[in-house]
Protein backbone atom coordinates (compact mmCIF):
# COMPACT_ATOMS: atom_id res chain seq x y z
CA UNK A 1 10.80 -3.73 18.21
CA UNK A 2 11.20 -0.91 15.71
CA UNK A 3 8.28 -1.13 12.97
CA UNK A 4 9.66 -1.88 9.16
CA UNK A 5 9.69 0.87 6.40
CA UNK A 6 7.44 -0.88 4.26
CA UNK A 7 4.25 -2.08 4.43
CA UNK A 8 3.02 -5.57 2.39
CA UNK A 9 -0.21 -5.07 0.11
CA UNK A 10 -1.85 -7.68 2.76
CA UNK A 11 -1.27 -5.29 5.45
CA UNK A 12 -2.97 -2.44 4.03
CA UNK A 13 -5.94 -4.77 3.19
CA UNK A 14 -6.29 -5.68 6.36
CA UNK A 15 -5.53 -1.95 7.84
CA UNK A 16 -8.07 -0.50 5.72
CA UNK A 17 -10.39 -2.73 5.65
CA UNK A 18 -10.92 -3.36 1.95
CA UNK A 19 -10.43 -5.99 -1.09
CA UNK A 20 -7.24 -6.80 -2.27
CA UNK A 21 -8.18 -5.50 -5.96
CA UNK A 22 -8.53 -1.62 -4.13
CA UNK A 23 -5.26 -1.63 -2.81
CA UNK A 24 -4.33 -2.46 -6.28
CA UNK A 25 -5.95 -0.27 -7.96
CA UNK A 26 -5.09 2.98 -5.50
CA UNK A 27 -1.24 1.41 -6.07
CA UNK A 28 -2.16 2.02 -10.26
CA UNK A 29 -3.64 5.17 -9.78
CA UNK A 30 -0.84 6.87 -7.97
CA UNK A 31 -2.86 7.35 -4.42
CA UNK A 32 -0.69 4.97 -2.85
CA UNK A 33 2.90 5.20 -3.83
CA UNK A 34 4.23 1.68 -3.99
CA UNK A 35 8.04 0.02 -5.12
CA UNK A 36 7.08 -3.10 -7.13
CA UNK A 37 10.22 -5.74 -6.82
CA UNK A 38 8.30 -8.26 -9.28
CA UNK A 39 8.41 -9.11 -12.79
CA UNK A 40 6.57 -7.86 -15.84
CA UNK A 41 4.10 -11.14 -14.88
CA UNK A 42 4.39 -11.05 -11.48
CA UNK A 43 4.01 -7.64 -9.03
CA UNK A 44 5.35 -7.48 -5.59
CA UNK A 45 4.94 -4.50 -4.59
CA UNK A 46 6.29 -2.55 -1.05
CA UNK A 47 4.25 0.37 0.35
CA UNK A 48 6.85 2.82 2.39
CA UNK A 49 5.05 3.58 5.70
CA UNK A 50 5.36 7.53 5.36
CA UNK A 51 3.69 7.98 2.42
CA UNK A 52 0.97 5.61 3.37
CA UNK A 53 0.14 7.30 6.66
CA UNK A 54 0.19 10.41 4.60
CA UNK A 55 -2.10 8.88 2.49
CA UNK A 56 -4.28 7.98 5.27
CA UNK A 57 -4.45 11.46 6.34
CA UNK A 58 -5.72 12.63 3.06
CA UNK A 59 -8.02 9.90 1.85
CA UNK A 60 -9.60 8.09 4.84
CA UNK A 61 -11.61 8.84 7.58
CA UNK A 62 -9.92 6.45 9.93
């Protein structure tokens, strides 16, 4: 089975390791490009694969 295009914000907690209010924040700051489908009140937010392994490569050590 082919993996999706996007990534949830729970999977890059759980990939990386870290709280939920990180991923959130690197999503704010620009480090991890994200597509929010939500509402002013409400984000949902999609994390396209490519740019978060290329994030990987330049931010982590894992």
């Amino acid at each position: 089975m082919e993996k999706p295009d996007v990534l949830l914000v729970r999977e890059v907690i759980a990939d990386l390791r870290v709280d939920k209010m990180t991923v959130y924040r690197l999503i704010q700051s620009g480090k991890i490009p994200a597509i929010n489908l939500g509402t002013r009140n409400k984000n949902i937010y999609r994390i396209p694969r490519k740019e978060y392994e290329q994030f990987k490569q330049n931010y982590c050590n894992c």
